[in-house]
PDB file of N, CA and C in Angstrom:
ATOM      1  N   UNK A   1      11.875  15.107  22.475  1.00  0.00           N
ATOM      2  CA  UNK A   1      13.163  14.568  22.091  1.00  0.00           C
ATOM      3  C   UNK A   1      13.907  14.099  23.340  1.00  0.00           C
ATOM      4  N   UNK A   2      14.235  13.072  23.686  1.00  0.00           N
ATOM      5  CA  UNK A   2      14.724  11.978  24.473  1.00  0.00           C
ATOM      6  C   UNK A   2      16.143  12.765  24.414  1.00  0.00           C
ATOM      7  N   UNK A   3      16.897  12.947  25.330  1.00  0.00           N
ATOM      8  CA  UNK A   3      18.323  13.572  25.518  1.00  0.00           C
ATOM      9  C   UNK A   3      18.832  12.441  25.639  1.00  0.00           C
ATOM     10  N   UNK A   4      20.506  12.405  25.193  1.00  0.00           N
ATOM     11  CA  UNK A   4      21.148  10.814  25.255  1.00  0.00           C
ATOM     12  C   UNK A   4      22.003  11.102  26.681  1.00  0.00           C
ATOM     13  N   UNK A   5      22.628   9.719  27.506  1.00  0.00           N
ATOM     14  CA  UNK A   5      23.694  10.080  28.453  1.00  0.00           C
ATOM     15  C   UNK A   5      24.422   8.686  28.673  1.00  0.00           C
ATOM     16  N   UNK A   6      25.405   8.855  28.489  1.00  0.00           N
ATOM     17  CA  UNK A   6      26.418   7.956  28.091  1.00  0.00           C
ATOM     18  C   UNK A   6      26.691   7.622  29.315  1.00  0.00           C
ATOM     19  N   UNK A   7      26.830   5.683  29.441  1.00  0.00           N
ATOM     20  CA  UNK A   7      27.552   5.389  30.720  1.00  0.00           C
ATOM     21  C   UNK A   7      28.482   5.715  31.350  1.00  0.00           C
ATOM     22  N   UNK A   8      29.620   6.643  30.403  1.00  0.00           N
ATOM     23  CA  UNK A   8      30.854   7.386  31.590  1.00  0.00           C
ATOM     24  C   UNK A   8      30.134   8.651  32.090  1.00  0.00           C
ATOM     25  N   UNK A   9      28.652   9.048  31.340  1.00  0.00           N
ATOM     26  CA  UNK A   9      28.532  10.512  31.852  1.00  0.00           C
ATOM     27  C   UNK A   9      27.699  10.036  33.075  1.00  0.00           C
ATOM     28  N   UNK A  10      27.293   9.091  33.112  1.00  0.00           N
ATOM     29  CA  UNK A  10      26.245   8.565  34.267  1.00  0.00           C
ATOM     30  C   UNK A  10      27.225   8.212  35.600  1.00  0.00           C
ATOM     31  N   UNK A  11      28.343   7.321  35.187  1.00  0.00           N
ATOM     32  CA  UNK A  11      29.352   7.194  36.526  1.00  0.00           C
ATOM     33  C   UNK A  11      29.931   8.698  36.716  1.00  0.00           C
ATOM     34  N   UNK A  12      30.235   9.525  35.862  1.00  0.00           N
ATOM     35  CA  UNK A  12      30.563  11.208  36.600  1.00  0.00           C
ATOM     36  C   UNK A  12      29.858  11.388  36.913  1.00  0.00           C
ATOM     37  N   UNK A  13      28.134  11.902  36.976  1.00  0.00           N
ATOM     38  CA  UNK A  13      27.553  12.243  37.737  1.00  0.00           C
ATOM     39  C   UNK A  13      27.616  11.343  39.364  1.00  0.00           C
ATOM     40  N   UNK A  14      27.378   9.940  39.150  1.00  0.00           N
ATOM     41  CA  UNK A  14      27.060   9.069  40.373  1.00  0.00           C
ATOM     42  C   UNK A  14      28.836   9.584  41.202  1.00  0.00           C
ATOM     43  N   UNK A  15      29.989   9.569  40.820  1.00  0.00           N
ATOM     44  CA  UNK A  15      30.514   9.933  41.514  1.00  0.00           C
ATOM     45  C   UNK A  15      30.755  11.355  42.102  1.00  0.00           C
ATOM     46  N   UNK A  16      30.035  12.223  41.247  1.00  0.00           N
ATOM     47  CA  UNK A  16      30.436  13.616  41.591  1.00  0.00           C
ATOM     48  C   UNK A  16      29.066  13.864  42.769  1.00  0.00           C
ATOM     49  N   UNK A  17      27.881  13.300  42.573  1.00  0.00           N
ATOM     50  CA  UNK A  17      26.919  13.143  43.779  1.00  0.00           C
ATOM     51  C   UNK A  17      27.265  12.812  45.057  1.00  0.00           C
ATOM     52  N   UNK A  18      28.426  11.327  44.924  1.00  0.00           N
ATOM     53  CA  UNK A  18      28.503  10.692  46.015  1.00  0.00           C
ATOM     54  C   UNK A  18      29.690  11.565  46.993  1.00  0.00           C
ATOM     55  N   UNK A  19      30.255  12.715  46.230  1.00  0.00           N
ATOM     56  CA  UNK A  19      30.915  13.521  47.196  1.00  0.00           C
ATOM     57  C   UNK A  19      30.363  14.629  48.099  1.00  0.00           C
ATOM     58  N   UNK A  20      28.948  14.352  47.837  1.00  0.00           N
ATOM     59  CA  UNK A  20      27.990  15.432  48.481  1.00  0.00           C
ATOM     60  C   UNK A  20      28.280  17.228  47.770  1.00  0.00           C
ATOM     61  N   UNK A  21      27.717  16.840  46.524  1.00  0.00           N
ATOM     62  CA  UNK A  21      27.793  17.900  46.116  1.00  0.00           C
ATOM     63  C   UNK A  21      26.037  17.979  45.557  1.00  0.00           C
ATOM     64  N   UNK A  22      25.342  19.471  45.931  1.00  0.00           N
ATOM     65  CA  UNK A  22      24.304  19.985  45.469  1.00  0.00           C
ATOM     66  C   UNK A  22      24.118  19.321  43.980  1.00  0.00           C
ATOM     67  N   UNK A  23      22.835  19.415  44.030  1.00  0.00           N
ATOM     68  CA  UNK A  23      22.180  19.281  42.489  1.00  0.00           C
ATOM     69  C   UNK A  23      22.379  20.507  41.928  1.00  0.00           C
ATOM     70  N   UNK A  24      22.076  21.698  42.302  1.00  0.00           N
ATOM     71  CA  UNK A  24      22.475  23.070  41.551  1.00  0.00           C
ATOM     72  C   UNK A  24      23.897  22.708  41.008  1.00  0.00           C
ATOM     73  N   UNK A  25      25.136  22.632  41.744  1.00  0.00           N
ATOM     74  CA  UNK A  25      26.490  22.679  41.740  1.00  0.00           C
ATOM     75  C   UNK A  25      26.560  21.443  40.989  1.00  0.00           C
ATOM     76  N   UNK A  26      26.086  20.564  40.425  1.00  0.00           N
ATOM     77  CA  UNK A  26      26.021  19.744  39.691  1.00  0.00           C
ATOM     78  C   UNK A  26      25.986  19.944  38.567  1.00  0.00           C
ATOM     79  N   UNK A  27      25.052  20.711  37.920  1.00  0.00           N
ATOM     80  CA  UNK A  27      24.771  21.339  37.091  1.00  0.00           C
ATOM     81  C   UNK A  27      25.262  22.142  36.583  1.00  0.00           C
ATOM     82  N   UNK A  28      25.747  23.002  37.337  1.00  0.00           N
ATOM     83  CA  UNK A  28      26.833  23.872  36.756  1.00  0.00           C
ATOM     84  C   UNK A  28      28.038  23.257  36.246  1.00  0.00           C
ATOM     85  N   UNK A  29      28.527  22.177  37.371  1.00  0.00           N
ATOM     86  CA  UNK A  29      30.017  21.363  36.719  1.00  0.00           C
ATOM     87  C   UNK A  29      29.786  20.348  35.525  1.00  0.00           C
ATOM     88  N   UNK A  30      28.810  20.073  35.448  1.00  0.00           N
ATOM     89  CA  UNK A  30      28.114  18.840  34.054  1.00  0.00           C
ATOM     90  C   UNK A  30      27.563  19.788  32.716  1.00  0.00           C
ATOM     91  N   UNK A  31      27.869  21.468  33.003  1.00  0.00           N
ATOM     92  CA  UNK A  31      26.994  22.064  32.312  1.00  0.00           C
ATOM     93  C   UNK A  31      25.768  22.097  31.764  1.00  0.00           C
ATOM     94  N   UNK A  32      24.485  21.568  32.449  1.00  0.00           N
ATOM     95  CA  UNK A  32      23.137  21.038  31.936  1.00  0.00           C
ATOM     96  C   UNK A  32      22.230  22.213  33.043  1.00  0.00           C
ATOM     97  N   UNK A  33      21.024  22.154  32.471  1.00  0.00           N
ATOM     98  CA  UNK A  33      19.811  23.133  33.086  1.00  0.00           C
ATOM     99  C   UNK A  33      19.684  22.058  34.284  1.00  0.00           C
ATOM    100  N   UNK A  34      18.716  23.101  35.301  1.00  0.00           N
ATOM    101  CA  UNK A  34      18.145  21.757  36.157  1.00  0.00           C
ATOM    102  C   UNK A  34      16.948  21.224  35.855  1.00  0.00           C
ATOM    103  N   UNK A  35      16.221  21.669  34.578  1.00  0.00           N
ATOM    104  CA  UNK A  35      15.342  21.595  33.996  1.00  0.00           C
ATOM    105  C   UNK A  35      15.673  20.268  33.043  1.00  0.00           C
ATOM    106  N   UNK A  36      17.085  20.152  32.686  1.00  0.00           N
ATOM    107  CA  UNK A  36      17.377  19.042  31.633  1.00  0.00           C
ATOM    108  C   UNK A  36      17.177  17.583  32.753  1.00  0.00           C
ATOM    109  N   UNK A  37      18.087  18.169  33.564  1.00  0.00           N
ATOM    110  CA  UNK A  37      18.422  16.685  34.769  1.00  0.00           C
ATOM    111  C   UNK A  37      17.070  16.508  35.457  1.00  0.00           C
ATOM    112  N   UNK A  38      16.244  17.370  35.466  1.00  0.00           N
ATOM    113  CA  UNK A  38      14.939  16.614  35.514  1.00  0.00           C
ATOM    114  C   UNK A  38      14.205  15.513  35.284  1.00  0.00           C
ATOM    115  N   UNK A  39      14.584  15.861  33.677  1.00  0.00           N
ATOM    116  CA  UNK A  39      14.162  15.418  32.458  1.00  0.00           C
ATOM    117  C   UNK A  39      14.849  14.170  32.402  1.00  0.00           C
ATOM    118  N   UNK A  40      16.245  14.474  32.619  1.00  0.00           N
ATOM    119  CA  UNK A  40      16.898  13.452  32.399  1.00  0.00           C
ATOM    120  C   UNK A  40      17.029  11.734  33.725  1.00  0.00           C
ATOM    121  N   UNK A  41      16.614  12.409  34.830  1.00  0.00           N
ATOM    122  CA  UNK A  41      15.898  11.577  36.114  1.00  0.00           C
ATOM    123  C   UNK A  41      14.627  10.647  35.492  1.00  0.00           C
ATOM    124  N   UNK A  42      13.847  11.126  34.765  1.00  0.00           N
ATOM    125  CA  UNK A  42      12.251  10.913  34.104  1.00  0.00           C
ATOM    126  C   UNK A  42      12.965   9.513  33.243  1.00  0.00           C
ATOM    127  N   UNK A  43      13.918   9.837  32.047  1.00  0.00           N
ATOM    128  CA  UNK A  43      14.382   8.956  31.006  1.00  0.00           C
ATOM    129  C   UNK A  43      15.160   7.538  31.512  1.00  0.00           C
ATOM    130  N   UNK A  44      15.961   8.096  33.245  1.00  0.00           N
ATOM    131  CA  UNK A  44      16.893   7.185  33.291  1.00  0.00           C
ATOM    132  C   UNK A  44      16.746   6.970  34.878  1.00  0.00           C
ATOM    133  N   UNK A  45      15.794   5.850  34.927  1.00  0.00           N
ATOM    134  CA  UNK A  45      15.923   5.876  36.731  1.00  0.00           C
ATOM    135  C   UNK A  45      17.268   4.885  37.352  1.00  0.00           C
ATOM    136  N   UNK A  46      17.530   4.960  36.640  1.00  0.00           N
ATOM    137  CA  UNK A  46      19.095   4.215  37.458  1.00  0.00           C
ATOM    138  C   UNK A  46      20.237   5.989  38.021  1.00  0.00           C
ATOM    139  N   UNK A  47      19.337   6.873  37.155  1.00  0.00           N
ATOM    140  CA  UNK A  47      20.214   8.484  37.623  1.00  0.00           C
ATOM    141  C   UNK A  47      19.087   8.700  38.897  1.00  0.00           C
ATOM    142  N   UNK A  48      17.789   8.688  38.450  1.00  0.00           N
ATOM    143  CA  UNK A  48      17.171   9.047  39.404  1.00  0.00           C
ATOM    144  C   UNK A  48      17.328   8.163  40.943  1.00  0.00           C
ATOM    145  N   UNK A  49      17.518   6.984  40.357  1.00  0.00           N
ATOM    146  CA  UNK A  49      17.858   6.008  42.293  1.00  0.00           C
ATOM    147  C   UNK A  49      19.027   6.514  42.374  1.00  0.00           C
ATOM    148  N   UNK A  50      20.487   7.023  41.428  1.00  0.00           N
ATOM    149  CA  UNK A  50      21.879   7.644  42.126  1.00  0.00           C
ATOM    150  C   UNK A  50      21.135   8.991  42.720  1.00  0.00           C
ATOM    151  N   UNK A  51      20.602   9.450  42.457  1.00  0.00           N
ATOM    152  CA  UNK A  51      20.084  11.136  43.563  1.00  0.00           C
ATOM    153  C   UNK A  51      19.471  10.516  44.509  1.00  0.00           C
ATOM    154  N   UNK A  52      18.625   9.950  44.614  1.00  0.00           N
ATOM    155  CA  UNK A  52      18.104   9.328  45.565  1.00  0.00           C
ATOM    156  C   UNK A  52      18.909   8.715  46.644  1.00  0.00           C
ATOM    157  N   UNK A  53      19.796   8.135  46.447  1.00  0.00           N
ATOM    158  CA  UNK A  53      20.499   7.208  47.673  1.00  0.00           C
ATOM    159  C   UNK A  53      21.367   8.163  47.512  1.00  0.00           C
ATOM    160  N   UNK A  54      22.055   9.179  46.988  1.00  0.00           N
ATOM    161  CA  UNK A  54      23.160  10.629  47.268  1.00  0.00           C
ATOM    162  C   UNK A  54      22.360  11.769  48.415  1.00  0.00           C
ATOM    163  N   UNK A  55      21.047  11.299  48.112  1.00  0.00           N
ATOM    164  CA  UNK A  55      20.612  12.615  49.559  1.00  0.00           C
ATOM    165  C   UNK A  55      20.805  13.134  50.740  1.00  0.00           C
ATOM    166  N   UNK A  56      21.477  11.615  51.336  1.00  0.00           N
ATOM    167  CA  UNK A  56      21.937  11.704  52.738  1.00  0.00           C
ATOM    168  C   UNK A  56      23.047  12.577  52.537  1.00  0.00           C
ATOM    169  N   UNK A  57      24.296  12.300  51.100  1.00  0.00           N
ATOM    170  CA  UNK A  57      25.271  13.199  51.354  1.00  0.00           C
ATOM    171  C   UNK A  57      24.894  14.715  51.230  1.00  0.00           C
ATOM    172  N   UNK A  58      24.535  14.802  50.489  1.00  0.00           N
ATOM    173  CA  UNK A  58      24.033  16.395  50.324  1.00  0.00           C
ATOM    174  C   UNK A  58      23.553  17.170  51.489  1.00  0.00           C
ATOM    175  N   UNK A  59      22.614  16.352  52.073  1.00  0.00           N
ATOM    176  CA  UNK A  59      21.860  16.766  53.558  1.00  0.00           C
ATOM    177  C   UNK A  59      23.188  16.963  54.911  1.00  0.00           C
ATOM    178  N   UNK A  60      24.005  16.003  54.906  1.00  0.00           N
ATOM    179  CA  UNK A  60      24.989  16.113  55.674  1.00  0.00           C
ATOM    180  C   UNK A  60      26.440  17.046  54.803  1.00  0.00           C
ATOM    181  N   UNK A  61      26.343  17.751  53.774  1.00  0.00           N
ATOM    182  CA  UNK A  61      27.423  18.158  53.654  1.00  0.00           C
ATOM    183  C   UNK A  61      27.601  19.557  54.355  1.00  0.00           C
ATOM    184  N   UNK A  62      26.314  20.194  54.797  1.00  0.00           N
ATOM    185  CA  UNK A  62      26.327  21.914  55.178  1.00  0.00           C
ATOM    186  C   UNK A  62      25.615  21.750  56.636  1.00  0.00           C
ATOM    187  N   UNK A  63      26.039  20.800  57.441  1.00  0.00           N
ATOM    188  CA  UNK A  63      24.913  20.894  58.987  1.00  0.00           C
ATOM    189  C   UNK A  63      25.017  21.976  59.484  1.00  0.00           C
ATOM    190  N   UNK A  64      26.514  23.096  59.234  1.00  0.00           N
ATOM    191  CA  UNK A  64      26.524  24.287  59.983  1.00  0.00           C
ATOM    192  C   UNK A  64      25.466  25.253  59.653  1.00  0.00           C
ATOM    193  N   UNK A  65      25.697  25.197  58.332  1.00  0.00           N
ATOM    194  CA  UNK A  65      24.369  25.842  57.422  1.00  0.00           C
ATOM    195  C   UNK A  65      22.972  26.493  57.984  1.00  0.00           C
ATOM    196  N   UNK A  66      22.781  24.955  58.120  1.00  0.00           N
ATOM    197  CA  UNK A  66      21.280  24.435  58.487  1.00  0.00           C
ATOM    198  C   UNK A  66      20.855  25.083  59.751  1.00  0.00           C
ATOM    199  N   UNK A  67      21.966  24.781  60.569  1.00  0.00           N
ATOM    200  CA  UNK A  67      22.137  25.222  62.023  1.00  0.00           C
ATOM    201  C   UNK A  67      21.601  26.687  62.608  1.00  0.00           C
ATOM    202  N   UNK A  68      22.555  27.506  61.611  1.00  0.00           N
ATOM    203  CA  UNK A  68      22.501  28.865  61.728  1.00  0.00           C
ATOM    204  C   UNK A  68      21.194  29.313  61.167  1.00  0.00           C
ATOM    205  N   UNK A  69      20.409  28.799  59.644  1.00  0.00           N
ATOM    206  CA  UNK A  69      19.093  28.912  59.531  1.00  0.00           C
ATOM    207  C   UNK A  69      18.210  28.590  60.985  1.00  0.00           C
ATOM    208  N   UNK A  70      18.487  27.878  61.388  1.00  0.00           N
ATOM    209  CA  UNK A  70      17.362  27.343  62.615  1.00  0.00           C
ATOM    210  C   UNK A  70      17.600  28.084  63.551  1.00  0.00           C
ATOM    211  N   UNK A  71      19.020  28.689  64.365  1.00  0.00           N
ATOM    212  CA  UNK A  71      19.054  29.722  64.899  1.00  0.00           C
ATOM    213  C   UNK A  71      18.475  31.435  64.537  1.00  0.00           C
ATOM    214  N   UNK A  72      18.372  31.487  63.205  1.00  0.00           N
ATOM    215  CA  UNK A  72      17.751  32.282  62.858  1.00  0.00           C
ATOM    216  C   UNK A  72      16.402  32.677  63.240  1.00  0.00           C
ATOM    217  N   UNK A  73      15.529  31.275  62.585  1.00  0.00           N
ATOM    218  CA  UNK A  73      14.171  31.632  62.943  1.00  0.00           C
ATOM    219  C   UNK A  73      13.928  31.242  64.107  1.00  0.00           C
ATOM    220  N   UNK A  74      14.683  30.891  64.880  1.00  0.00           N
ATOM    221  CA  UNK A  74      14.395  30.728  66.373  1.00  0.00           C
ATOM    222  C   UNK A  74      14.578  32.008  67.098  1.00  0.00           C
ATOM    223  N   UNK A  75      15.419  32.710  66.887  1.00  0.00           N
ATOM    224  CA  UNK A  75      15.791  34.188  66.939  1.00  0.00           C
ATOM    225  C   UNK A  75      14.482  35.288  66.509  1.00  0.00           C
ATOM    226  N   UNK A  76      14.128  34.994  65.306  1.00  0.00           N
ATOM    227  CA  UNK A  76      13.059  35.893  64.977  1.00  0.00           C
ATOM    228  C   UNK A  76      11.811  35.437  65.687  1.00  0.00           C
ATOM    229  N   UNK A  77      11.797  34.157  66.368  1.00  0.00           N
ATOM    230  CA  UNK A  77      10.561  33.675  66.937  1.00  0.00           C
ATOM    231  C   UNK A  77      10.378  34.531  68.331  1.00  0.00           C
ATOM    232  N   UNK A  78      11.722  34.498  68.975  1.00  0.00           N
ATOM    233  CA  UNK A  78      11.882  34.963  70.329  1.00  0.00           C
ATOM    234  C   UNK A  78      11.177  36.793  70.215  1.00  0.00           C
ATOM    235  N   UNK A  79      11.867  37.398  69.177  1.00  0.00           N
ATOM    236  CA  UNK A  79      11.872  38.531  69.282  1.00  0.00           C
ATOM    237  C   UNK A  79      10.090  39.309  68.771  1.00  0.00           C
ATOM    238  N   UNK A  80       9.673  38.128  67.862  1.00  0.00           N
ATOM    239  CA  UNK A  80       8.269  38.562  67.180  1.00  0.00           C
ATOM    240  C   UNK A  80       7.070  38.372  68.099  1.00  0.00           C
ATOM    241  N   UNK A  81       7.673  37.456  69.035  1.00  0.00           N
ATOM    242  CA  UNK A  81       6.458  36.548  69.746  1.00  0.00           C
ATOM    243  C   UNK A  81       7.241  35.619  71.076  1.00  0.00           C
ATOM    244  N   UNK A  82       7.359  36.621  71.955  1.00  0.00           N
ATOM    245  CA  UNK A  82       8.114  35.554  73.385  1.00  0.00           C
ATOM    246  C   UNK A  82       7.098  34.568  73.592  1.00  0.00           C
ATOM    247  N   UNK A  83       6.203  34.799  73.987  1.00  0.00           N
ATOM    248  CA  UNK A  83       5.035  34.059  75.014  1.00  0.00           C
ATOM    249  C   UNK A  83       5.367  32.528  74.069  1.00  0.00           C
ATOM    250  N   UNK A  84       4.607  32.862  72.745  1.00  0.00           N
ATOM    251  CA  UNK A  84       4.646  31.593  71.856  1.00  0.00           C
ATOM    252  C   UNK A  84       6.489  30.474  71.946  1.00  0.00           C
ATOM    253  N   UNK A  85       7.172  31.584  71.895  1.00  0.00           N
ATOM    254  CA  UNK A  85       8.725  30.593  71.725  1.00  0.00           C
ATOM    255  C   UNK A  85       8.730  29.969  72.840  1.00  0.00           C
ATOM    256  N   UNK A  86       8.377  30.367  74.523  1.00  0.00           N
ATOM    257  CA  UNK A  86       8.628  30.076  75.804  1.00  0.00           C
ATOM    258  C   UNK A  86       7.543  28.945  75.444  1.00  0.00           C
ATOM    259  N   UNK A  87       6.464  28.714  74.900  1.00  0.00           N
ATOM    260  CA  UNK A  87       5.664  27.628  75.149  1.00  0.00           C
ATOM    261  C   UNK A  87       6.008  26.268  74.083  1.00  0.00           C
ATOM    262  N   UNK A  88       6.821  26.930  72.888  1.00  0.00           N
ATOM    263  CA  UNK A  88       7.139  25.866  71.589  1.00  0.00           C
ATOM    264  C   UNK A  88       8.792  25.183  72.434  1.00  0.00           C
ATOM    265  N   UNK A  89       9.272  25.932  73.627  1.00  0.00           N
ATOM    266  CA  UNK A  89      10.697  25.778  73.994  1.00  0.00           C
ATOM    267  C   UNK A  89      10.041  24.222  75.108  1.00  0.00           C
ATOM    268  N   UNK A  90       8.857  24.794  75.858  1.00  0.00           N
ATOM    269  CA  UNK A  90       8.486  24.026  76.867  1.00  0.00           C
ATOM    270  C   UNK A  90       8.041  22.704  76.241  1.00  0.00           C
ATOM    271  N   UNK A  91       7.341  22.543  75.031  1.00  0.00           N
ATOM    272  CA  UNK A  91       6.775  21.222  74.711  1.00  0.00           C
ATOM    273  C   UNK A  91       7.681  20.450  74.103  1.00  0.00           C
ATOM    274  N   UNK A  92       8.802  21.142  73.222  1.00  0.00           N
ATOM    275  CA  UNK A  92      10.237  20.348  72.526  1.00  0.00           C
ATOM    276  C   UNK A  92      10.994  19.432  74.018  1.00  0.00           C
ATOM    277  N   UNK A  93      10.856  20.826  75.017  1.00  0.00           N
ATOM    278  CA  UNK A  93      11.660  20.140  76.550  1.00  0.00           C
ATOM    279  C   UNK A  93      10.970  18.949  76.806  1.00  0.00           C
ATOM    280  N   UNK A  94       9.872  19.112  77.157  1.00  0.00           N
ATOM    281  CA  UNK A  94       8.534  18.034  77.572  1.00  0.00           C
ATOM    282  C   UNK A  94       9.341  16.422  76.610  1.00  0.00           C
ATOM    283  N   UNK A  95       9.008  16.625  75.277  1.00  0.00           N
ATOM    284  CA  UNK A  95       8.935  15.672  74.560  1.00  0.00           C
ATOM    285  C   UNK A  95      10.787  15.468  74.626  1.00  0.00           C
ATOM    286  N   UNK A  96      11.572  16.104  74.515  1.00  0.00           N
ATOM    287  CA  UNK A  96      12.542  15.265  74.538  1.00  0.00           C
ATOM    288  C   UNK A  96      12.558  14.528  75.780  1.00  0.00           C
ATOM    289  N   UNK A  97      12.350  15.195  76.809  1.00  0.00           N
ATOM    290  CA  UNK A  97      12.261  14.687  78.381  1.00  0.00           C
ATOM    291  C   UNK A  97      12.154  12.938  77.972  1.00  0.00           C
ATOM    292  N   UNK A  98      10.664  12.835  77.288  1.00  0.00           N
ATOM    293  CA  UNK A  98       9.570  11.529  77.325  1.00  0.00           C
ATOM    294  C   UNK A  98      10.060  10.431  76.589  1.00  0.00           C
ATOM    295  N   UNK A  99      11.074  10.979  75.675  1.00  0.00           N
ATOM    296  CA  UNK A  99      12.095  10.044  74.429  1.00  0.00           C
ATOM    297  C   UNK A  99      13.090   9.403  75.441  1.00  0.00           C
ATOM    298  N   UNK A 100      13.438  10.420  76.372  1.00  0.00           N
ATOM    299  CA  UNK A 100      15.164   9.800  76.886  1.00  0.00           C
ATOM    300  C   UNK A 100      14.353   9.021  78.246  1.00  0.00           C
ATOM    301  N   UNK A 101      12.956   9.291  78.832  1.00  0.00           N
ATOM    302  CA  UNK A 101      12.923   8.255  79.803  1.00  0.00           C
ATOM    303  C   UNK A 101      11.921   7.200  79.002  1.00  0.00           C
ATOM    304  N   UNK A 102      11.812   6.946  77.736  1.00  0.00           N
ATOM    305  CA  UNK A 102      11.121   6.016  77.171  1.00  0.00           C
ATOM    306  C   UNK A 102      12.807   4.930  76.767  1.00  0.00           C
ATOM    307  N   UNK A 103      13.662   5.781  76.351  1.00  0.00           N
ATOM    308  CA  UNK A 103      15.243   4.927  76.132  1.00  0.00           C
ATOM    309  C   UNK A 103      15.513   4.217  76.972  1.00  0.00           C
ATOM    310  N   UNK A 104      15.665   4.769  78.497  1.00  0.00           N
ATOM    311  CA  UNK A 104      16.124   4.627  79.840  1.00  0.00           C
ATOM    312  C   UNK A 104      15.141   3.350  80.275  1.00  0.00           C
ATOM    313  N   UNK A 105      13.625   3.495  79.832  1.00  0.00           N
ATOM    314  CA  UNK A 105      13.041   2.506  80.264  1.00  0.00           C
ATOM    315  C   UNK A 105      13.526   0.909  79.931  1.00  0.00           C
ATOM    316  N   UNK A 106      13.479   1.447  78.857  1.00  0.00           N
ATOM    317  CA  UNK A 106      13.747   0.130  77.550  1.00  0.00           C
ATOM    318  C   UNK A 106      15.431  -0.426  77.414  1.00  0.00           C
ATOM    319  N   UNK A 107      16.216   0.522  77.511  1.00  0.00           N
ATOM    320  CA  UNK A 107      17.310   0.005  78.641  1.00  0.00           C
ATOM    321  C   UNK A 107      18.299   0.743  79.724  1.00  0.00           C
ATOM    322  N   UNK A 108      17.887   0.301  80.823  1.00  0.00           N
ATOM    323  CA  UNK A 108      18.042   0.760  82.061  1.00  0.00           C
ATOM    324  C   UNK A 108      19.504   1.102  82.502  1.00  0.00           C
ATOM    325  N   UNK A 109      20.476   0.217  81.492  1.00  0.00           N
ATOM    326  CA  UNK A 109      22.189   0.085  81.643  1.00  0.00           C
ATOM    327  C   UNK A 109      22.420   1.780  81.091  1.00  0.00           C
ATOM    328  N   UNK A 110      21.542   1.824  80.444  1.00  0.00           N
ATOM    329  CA  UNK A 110      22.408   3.607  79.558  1.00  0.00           C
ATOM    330  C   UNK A 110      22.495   4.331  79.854  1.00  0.00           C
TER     331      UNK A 110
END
C-alpha cells in the first residue's frame, strides 16, 4: 500500500530539512516511523533528492559533536596502543606536510 504525501507535507519536510535538522528529529516532528520515510524516499524521489541535497546541513549542524567523538577515539587510541597512535600521528603529519607543499607549489603567492 503506497502511503499518500501531500505537496504542503513535502514543502514541510523540504523546509524543516533545510534547517539542518536530523532525519530521526524529523520524524518525530512529522510524526512518521523511519521505516515509513524510507518507504516514503522509494515512492517520491523529489523527497528523496530534498534529503539528499539537505546532507550537507545535517553534517554541519553538530561539528562540535563530531569533534569530541574523534577526540575520543583518538584518546582511546593513545591509551590502548601508543606505539600505533605515534605512527598513525606521524603519517597524517607526513601527508598533510605533502598537501600544503603540493598548494604552495601550485601557487607560490599563498
Amino acid at each position: 500500500m503506497r502511503v499518500k504525501l501531500s505537496k504542503d507535507k513535502l514543502k514541510e519536510i523540504s523546509n524543516l530539512l533545510k534547517t539542518g535538522l536530523s532525519l530521526s528529529s524529523l520524524c518525530k516532528q512529522i510524526k512518521i516511523s523511519e521505516c515509513s520515510l524510507r518507504k516514503l524516499k522509494v515512492h517520491y524521489p523529489e523527497l528523496n533528492e530534498i534529503i539528499n541535497n539537505t546532507r550537507h546541513l545535517r553534517n554541519k549542524s553538530m561539528p562540535e559533536k563530531t569533534g569530541i567523538i574523534r577526540l575520543k577515539q583518538t584518546l582511546n587510541i593513545i591509551e590502548n596502543n601508543p606505539e600505533k597512535a605515534l605512527s598513525k600521528f606521524k603519517t597524517e603529519y607526513n601527508e598533510r606536510k605533502k598537501q600544503i607543499m603540493l598548494k604552495n607549489l601550485k601557487d607560490p603567492y599563498y
